[in-house]
PDB file of N, CA and C in Angstrom:
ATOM      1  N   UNK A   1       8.311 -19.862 -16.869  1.00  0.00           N
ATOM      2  CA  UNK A   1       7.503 -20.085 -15.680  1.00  0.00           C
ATOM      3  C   UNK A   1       8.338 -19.916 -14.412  1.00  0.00           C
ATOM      4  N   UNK A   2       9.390 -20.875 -14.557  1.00  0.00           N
ATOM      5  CA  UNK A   2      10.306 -20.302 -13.420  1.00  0.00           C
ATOM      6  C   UNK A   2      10.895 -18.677 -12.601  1.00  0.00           C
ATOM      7  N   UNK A   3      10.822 -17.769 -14.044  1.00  0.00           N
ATOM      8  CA  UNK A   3      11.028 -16.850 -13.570  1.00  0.00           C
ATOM      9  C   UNK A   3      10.223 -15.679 -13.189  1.00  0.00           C
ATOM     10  N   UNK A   4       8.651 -16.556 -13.506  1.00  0.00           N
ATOM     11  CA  UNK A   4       7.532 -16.011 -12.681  1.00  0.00           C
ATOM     12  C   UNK A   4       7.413 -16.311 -11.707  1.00  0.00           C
ATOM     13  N   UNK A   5       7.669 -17.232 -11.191  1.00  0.00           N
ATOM     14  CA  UNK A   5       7.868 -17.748  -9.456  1.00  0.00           C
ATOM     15  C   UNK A   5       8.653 -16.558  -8.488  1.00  0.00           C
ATOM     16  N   UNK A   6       9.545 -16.933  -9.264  1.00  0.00           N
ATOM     17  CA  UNK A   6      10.976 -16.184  -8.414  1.00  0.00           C
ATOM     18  C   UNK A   6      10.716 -14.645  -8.548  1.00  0.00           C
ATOM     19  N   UNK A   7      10.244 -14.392  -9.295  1.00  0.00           N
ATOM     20  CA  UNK A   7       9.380 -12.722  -9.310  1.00  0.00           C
ATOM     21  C   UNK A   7       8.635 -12.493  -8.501  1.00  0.00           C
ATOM     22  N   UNK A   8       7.650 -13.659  -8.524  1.00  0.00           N
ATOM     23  CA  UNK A   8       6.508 -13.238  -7.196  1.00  0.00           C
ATOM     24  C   UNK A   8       7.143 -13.484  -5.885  1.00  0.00           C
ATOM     25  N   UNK A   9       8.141 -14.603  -5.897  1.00  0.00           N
ATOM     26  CA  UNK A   9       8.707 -14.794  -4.360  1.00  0.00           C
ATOM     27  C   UNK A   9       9.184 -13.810  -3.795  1.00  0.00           C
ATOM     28  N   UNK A  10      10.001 -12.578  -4.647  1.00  0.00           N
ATOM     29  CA  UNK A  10      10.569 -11.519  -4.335  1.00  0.00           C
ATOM     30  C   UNK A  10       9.926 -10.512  -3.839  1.00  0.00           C
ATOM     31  N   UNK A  11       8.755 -10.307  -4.801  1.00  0.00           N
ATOM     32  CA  UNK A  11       8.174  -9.204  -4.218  1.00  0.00           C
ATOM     33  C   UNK A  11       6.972  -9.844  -3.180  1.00  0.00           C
ATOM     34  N   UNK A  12       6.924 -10.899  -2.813  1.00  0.00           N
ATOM     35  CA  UNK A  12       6.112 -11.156  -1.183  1.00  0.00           C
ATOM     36  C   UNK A  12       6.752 -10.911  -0.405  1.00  0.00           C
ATOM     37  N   UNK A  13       8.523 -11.350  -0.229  1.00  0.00           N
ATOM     38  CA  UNK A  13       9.350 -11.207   0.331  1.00  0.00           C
ATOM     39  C   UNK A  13       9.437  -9.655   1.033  1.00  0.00           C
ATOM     40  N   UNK A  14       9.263  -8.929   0.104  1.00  0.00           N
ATOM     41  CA  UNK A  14       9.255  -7.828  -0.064  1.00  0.00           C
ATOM     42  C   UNK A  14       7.676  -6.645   0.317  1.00  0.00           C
ATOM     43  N   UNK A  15       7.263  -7.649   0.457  1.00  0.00           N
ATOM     44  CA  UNK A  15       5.785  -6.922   0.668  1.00  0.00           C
ATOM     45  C   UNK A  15       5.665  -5.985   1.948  1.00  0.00           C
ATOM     46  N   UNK A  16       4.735  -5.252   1.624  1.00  0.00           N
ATOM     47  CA  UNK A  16       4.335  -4.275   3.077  1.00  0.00           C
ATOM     48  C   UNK A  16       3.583  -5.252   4.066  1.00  0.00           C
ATOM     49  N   UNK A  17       3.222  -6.163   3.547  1.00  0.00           N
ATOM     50  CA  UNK A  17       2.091  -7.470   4.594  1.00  0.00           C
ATOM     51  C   UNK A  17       3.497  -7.935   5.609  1.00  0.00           C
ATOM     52  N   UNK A  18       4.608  -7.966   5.003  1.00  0.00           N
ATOM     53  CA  UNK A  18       5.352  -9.048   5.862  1.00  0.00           C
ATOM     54  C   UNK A  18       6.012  -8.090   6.702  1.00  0.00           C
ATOM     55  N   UNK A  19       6.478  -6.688   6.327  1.00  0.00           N
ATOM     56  CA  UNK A  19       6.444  -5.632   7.324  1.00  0.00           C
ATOM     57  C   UNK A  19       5.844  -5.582   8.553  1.00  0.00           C
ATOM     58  N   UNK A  20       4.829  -5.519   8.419  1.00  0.00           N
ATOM     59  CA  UNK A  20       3.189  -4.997   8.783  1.00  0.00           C
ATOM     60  C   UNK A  20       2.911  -6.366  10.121  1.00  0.00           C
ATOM     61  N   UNK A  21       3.676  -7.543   9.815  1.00  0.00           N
ATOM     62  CA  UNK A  21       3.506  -8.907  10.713  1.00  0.00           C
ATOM     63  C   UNK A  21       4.789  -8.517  11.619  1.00  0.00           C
ATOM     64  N   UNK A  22       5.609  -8.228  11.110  1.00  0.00           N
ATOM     65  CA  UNK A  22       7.375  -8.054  12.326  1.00  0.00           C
ATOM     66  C   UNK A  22       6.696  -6.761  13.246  1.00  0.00           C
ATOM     67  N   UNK A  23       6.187  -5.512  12.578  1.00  0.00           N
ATOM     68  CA  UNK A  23       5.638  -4.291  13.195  1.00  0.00           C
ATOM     69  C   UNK A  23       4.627  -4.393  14.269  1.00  0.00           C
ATOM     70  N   UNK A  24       3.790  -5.640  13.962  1.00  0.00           N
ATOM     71  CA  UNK A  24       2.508  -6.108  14.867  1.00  0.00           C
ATOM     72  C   UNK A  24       3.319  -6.874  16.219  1.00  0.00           C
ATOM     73  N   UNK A  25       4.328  -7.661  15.977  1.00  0.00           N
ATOM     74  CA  UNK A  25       5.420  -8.731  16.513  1.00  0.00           C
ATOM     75  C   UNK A  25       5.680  -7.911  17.648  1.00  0.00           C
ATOM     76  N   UNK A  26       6.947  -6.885  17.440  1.00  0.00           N
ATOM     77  CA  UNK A  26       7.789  -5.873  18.033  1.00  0.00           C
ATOM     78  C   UNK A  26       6.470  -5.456  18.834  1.00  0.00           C
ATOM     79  N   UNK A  27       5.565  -4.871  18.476  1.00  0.00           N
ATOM     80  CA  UNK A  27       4.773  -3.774  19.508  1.00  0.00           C
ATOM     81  C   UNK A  27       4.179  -4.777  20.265  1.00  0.00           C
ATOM     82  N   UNK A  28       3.610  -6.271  20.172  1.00  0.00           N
ATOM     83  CA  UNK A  28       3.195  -6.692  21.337  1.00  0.00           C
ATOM     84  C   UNK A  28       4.410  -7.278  21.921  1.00  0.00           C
ATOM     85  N   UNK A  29       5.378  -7.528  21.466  1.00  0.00           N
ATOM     86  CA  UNK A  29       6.524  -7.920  22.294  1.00  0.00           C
ATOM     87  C   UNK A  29       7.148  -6.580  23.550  1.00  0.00           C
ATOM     88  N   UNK A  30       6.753  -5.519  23.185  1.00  0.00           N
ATOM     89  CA  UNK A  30       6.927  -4.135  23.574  1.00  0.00           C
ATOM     90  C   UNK A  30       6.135  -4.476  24.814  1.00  0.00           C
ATOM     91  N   UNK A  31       4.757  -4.288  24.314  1.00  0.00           N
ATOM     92  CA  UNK A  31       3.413  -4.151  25.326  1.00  0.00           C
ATOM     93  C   UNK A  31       3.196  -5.139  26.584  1.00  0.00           C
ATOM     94  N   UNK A  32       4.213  -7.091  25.811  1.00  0.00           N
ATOM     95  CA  UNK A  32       4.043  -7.436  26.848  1.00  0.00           C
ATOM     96  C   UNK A  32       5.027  -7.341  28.015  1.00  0.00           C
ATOM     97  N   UNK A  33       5.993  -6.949  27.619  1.00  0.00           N
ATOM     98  CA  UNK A  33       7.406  -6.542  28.488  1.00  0.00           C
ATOM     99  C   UNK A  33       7.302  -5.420  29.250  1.00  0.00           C
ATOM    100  N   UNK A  34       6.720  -4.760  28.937  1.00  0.00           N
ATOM    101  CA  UNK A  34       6.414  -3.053  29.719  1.00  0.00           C
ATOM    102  C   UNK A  34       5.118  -3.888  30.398  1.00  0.00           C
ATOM    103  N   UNK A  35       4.703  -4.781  30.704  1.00  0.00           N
ATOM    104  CA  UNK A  35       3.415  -4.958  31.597  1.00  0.00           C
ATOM    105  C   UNK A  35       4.143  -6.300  32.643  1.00  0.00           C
ATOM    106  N   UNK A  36       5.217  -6.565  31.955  1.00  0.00           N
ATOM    107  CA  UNK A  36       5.693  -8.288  32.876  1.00  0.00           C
ATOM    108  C   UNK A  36       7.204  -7.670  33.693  1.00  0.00           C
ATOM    109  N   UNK A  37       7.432  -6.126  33.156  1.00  0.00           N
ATOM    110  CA  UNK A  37       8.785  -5.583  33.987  1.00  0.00           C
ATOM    111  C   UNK A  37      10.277  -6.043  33.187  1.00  0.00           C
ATOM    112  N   UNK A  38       9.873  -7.290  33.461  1.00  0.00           N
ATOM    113  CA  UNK A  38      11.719  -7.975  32.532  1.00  0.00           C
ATOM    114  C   UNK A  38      10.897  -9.362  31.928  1.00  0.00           C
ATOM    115  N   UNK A  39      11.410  -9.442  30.983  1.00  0.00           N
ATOM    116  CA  UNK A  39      10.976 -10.936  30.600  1.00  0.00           C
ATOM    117  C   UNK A  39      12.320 -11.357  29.802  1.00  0.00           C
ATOM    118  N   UNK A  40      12.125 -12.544  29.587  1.00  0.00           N
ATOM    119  CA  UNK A  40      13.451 -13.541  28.842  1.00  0.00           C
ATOM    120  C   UNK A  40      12.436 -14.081  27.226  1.00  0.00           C
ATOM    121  N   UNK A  41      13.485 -14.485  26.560  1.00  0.00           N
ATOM    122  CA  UNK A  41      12.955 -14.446  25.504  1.00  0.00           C
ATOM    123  C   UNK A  41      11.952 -16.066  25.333  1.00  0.00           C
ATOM    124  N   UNK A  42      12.448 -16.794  26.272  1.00  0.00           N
ATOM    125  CA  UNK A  42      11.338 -17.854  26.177  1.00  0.00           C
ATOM    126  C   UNK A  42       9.970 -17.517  27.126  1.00  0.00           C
ATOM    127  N   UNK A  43       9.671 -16.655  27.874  1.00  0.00           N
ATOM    128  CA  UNK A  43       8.713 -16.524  28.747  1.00  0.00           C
ATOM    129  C   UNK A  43       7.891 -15.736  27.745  1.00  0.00           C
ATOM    130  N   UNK A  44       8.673 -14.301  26.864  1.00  0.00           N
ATOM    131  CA  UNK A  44       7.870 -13.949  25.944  1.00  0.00           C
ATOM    132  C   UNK A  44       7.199 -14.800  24.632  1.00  0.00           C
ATOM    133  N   UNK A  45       8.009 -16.028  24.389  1.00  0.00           N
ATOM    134  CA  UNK A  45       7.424 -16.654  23.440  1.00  0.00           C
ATOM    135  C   UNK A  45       6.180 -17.578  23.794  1.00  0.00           C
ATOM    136  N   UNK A  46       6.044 -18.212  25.277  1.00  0.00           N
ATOM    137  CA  UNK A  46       5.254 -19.226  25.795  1.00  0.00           C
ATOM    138  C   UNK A  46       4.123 -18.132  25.726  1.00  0.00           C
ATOM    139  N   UNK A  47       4.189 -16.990  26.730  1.00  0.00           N
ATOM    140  CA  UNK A  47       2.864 -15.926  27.105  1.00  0.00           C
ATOM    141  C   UNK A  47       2.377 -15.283  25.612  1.00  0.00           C
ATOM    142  N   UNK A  48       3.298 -14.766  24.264  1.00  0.00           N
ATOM    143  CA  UNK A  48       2.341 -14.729  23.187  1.00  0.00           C
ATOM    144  C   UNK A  48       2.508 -15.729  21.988  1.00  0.00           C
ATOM    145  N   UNK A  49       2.473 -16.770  22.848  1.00  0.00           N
ATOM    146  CA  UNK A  49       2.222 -18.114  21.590  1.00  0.00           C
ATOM    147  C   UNK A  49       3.346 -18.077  20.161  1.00  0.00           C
ATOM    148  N   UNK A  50       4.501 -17.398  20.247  1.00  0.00           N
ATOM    149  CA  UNK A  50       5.023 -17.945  19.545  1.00  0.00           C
ATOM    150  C   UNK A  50       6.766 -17.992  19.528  1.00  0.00           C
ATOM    151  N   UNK A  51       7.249 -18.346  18.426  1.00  0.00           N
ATOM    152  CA  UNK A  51       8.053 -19.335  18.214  1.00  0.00           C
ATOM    153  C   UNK A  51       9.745 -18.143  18.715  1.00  0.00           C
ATOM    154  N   UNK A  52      10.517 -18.902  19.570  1.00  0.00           N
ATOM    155  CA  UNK A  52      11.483 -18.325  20.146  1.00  0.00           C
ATOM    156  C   UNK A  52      12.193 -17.413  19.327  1.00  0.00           C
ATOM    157  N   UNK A  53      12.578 -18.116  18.236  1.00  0.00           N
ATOM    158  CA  UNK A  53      13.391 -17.702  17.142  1.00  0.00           C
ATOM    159  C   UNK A  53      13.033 -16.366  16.821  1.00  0.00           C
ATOM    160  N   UNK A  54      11.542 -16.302  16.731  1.00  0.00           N
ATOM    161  CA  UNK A  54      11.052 -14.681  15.833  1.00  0.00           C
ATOM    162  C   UNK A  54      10.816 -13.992  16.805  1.00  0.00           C
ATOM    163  N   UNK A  55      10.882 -14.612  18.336  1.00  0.00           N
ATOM    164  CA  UNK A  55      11.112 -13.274  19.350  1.00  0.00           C
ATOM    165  C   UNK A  55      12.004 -13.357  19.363  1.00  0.00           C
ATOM    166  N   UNK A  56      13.198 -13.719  19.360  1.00  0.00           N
ATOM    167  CA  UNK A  56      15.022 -13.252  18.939  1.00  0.00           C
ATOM    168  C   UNK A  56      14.929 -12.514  18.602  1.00  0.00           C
ATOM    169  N   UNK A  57      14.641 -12.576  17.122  1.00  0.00           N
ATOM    170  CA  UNK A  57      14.583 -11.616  16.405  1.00  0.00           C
ATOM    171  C   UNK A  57      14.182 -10.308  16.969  1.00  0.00           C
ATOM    172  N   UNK A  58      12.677 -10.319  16.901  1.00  0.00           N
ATOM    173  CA  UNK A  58      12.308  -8.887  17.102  1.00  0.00           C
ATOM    174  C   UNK A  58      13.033  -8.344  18.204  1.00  0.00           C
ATOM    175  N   UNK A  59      13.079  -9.026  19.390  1.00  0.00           N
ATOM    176  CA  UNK A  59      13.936  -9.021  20.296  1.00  0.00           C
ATOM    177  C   UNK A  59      14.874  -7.621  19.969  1.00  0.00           C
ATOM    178  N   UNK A  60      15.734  -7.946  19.086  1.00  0.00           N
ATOM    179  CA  UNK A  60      16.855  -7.622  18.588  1.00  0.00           C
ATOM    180  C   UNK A  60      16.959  -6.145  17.905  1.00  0.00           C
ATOM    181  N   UNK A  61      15.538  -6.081  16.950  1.00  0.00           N
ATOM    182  CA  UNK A  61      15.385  -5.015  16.530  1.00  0.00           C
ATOM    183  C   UNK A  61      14.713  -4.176  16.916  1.00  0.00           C
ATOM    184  N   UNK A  62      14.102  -4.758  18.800  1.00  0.00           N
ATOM    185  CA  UNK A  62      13.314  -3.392  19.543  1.00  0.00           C
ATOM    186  C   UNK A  62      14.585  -2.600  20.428  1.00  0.00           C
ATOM    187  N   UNK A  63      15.674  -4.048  20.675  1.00  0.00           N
ATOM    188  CA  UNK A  63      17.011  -3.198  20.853  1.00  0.00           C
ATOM    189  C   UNK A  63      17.548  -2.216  20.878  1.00  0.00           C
ATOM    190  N   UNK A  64      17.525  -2.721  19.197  1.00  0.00           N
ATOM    191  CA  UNK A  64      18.498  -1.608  18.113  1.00  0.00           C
ATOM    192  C   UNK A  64      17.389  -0.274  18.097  1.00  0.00           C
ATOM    193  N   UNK A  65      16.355  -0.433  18.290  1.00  0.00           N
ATOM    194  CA  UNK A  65      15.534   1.121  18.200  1.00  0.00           C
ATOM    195  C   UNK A  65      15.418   1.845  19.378  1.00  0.00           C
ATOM    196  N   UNK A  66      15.926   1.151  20.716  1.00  0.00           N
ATOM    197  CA  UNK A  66      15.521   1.819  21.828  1.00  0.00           C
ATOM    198  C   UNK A  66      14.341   1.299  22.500  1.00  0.00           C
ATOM    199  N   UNK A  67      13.923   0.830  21.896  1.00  0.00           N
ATOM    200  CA  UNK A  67      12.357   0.343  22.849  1.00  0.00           C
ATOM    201  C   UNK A  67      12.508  -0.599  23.458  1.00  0.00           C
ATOM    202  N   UNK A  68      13.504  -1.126  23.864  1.00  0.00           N
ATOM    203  CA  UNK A  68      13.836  -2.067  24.801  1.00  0.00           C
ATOM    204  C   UNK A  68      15.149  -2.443  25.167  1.00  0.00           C
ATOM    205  N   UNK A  69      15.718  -2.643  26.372  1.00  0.00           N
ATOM    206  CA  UNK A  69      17.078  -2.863  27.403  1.00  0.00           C
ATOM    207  C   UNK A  69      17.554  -3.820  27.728  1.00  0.00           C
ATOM    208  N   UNK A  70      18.374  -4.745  27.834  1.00  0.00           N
ATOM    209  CA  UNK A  70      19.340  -5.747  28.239  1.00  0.00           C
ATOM    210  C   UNK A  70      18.978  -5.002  29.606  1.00  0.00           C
ATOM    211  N   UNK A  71      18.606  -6.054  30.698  1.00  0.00           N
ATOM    212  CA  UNK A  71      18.011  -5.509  32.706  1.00  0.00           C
ATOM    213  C   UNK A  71      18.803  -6.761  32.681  1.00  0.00           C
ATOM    214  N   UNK A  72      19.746  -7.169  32.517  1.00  0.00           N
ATOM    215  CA  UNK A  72      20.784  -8.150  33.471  1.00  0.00           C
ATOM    216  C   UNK A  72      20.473  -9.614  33.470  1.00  0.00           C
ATOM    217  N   UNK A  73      21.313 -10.367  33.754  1.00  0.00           N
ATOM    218  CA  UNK A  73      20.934 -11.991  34.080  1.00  0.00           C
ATOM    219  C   UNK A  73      19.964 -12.167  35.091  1.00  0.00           C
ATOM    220  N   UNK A  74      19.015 -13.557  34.565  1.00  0.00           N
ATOM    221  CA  UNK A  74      18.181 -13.966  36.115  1.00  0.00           C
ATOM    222  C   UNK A  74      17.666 -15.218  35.938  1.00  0.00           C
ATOM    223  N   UNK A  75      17.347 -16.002  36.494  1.00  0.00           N
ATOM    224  CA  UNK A  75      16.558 -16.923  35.862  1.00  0.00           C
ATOM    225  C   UNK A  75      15.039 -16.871  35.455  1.00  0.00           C
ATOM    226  N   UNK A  76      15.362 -17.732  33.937  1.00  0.00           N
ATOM    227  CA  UNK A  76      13.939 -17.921  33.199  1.00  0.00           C
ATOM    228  C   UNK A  76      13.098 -18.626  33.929  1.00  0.00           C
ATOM    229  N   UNK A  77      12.125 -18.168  34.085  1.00  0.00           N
ATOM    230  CA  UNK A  77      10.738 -19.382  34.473  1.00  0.00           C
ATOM    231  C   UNK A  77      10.283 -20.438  33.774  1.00  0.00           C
ATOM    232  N   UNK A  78      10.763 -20.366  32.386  1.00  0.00           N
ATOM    233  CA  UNK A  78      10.020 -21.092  31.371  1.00  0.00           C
ATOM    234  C   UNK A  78      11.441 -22.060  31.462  1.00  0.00           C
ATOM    235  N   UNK A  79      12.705 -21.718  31.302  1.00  0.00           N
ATOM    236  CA  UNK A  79      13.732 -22.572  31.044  1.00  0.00           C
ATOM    237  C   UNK A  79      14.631 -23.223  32.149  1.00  0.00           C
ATOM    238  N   UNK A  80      14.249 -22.669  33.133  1.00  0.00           N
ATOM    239  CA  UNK A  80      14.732 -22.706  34.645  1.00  0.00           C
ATOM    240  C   UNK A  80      16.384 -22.795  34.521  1.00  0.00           C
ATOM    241  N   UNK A  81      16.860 -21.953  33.563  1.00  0.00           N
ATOM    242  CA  UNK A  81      18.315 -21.439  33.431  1.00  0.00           C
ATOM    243  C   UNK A  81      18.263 -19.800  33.495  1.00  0.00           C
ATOM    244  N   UNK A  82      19.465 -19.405  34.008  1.00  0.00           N
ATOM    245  CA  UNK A  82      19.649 -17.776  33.870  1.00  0.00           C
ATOM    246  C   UNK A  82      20.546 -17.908  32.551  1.00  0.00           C
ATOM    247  N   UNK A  83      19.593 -16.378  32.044  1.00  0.00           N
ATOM    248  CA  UNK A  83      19.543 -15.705  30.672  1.00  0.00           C
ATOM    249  C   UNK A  83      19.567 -15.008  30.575  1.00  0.00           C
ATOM    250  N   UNK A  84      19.572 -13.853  30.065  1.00  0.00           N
ATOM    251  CA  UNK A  84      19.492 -12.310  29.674  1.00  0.00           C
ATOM    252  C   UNK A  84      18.234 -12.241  29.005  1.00  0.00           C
ATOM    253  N   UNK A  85      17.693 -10.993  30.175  1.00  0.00           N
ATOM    254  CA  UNK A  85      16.449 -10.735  30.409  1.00  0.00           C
ATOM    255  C   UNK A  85      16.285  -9.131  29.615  1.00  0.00           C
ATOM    256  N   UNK A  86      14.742  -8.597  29.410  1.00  0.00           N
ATOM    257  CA  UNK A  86      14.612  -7.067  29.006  1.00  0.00           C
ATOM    258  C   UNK A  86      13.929  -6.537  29.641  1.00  0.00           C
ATOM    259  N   UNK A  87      13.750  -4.962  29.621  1.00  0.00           N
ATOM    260  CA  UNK A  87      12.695  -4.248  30.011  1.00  0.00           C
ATOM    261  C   UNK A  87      12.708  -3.233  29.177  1.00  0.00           C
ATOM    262  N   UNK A  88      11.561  -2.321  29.710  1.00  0.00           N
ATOM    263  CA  UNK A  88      11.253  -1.129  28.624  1.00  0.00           C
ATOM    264  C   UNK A  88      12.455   0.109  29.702  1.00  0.00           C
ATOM    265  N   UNK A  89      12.876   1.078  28.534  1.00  0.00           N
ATOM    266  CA  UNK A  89      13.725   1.889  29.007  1.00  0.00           C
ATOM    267  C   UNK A  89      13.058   3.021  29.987  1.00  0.00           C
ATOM    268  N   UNK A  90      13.421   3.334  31.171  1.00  0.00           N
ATOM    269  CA  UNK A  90      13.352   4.169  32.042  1.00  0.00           C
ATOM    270  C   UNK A  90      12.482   4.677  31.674  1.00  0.00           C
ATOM    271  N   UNK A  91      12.744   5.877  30.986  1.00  0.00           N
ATOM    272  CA  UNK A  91      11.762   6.968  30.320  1.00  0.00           C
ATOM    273  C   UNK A  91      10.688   6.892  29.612  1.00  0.00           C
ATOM    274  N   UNK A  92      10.446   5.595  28.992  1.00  0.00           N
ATOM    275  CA  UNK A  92       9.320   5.337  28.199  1.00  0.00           C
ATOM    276  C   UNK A  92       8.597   4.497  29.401  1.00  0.00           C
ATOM    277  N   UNK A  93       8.982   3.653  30.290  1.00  0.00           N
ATOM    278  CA  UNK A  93       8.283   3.260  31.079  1.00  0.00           C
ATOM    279  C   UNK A  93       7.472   4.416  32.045  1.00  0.00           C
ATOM    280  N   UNK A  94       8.094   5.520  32.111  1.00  0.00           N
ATOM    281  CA  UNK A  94       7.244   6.759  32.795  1.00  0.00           C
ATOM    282  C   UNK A  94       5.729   6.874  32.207  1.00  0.00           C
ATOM    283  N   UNK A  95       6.300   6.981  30.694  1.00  0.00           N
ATOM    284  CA  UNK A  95       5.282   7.635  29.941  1.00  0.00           C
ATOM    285  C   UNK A  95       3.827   6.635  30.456  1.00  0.00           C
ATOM    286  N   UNK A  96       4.413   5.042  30.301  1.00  0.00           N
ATOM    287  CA  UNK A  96       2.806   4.377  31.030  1.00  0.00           C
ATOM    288  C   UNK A  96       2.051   4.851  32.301  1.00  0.00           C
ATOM    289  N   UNK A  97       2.952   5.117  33.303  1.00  0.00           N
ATOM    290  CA  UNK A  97       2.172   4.896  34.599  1.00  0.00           C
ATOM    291  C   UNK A  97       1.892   6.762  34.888  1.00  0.00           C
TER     292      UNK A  97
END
């Protein structure tokens, strides 16, 4: 029995659903940053309801793909400390307006 557990844990782990939730994550984390200019990672978590940590994250891996920039220190609104803030890169910000 045990090692029916740990079978199924793996492959949920593993699932295209839990993909499919980080992929949904990243693009409104995208959508709301290209509409707010720079945001910090707690202003993005308060404005789409969730939890700091998993905008770190995605944070991190819209980074690493290009779809989003380190725009310098400033202060947070939400934390009323300066943080390192993002925006969408130059060129893709064209493509909106």
């Amino acid at each position: 029995m045990r090692t029916q557990v740990t079978e199924t844990s793996i492959e949920a782990y593993h699932s295209s659903s839990r993909r499919n939730v980080g992929k949904l994550q990243c693009d409104r984390i995208a959508e709301y940053v290209e509409r707010a200019g720079t945001a910090t990672i707690a202003e993005i978590a308060k404005a789409l309801h969730m939890e700091k940590s998993s905008v770190s994250g995605r944070r991190n891996e819209l980074i690493a793909a290009g779809r989003l920039v380190l725009a310098g220190e400033r202060k947070c609104s939400v934390m009323n400390r300066t943080v390192q803030a993002v925006k969408v890169p130059a060129k893709q910000q064209s493509l909106f307006q």
